[in-house]
C-alpha atoms as a PDB file:
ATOM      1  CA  UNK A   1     137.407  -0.354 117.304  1.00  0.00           C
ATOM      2  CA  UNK A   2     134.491   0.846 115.165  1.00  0.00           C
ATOM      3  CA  UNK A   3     134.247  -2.590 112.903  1.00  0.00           C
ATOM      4  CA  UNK A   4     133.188  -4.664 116.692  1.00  0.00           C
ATOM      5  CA  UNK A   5     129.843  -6.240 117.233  1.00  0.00           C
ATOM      6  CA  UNK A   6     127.796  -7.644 119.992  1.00  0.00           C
ATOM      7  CA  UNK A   7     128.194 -11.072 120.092  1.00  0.00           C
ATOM      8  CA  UNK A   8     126.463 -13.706 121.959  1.00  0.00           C
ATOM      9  CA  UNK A   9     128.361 -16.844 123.462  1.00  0.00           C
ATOM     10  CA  UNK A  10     126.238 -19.644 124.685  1.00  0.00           C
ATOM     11  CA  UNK A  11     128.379 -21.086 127.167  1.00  0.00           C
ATOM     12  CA  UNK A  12     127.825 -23.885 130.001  1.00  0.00           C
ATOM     13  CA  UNK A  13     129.107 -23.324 133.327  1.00  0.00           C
ATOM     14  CA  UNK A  14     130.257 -26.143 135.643  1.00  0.00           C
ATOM     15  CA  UNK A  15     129.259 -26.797 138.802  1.00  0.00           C
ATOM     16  CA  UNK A  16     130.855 -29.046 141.220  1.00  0.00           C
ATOM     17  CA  UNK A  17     128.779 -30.649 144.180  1.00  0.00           C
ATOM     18  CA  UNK A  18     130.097 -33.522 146.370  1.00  0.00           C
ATOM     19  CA  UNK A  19     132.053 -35.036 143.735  1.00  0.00           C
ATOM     20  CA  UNK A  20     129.324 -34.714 141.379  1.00  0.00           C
ATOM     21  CA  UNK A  21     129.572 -32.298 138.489  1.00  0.00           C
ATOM     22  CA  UNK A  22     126.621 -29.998 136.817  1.00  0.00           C
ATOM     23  CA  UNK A  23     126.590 -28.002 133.860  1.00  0.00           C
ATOM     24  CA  UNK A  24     124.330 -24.690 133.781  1.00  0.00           C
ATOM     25  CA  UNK A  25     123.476 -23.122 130.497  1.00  0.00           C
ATOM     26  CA  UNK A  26     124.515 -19.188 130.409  1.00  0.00           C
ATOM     27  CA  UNK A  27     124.753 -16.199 127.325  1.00  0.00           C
ATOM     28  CA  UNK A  28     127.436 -14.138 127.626  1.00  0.00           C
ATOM     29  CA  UNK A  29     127.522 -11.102 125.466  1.00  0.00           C
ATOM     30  CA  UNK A  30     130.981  -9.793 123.953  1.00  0.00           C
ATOM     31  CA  UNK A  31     132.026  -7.167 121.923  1.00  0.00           C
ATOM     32  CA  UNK A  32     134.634  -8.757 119.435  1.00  0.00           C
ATOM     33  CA  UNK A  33     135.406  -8.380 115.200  1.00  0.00           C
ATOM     34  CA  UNK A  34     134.208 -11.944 114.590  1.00  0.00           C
ATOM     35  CA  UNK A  35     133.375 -15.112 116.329  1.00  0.00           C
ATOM     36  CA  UNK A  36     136.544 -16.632 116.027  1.00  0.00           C
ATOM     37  CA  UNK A  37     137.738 -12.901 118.308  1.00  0.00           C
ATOM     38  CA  UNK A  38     134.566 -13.226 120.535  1.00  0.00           C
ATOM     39  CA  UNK A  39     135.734 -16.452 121.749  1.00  0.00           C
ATOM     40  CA  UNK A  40     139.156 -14.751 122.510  1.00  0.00           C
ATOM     41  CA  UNK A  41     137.840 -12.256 124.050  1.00  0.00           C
ATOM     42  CA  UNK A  42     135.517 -15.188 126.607  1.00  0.00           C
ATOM     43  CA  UNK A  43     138.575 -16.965 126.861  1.00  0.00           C
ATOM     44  CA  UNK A  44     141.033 -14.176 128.520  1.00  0.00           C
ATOM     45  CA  UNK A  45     138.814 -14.215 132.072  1.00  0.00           C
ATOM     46  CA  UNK A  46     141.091 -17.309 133.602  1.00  0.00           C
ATOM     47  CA  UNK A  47     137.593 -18.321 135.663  1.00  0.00           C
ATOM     48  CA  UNK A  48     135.894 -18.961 131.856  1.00  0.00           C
ATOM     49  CA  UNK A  49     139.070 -20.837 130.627  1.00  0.00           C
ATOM     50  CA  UNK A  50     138.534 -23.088 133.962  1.00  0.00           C
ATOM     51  CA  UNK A  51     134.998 -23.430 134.526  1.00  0.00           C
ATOM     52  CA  UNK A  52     132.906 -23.116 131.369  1.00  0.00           C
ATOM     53  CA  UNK A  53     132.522 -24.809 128.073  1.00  0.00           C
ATOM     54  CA  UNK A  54     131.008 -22.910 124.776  1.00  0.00           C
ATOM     55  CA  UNK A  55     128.719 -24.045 122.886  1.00  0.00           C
ATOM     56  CA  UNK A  56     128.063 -21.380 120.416  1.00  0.00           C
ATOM     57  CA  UNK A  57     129.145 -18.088 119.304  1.00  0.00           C
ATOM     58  CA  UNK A  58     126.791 -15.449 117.209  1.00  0.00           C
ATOM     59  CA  UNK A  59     126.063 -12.116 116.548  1.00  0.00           C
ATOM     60  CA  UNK A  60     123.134 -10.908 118.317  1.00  0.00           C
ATOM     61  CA  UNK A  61     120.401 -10.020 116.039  1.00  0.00           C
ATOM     62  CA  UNK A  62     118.397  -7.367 117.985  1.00  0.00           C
ATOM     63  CA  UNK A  63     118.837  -6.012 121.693  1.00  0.00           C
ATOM     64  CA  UNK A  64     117.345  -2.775 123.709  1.00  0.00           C
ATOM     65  CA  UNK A  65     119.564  -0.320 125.388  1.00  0.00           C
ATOM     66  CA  UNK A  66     118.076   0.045 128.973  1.00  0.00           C
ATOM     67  CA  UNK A  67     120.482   3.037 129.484  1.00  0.00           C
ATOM     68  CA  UNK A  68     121.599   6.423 128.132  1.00  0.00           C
ATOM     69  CA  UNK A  69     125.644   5.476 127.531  1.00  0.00           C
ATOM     70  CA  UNK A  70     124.605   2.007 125.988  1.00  0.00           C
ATOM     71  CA  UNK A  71     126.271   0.001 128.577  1.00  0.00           C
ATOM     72  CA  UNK A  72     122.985  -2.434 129.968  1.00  0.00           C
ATOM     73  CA  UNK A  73     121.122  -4.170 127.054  1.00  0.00           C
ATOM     74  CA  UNK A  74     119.276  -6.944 126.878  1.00  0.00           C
ATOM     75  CA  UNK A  75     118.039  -9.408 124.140  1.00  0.00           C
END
């Protein structure tokens, strides 16, 4: 579990309005061994499988903890 990272997915989220469809722009951040795993790890939430579309997967290059355990950061 030690080799994961913080990735960042750059995902679009659809919206559906009177028959008319929207897609919002959202970062999701994973921990995962690679990108290939990050995307794995997006995919296994049955609401992303259904309702968004990615666009990119990353590592994230720098973040700040905004907590002592290291569970809220932010880019």
């Amino acid at each position: 579990m030690e080799n994961r990272k913080l990735y960042a997915i750059a995902a679009e989220r659809m919206i559906r309005r009177n028959r008319r469809i929207s897609w919002i722009p959202e970062i999701v951040h994973v921990h995962a061994i690679d990108s290939a795993n990050a995307k794995f790890v997006f995919l296994q939430d049955v609401n992303h499988q259904k309702n968004y579309r990615i666009v990119a997967v990353g590592p994230v290059i720098g973040y700040h903890v905004d907590d002592e355990h290291g569970e809220k950061l932010r880019a």
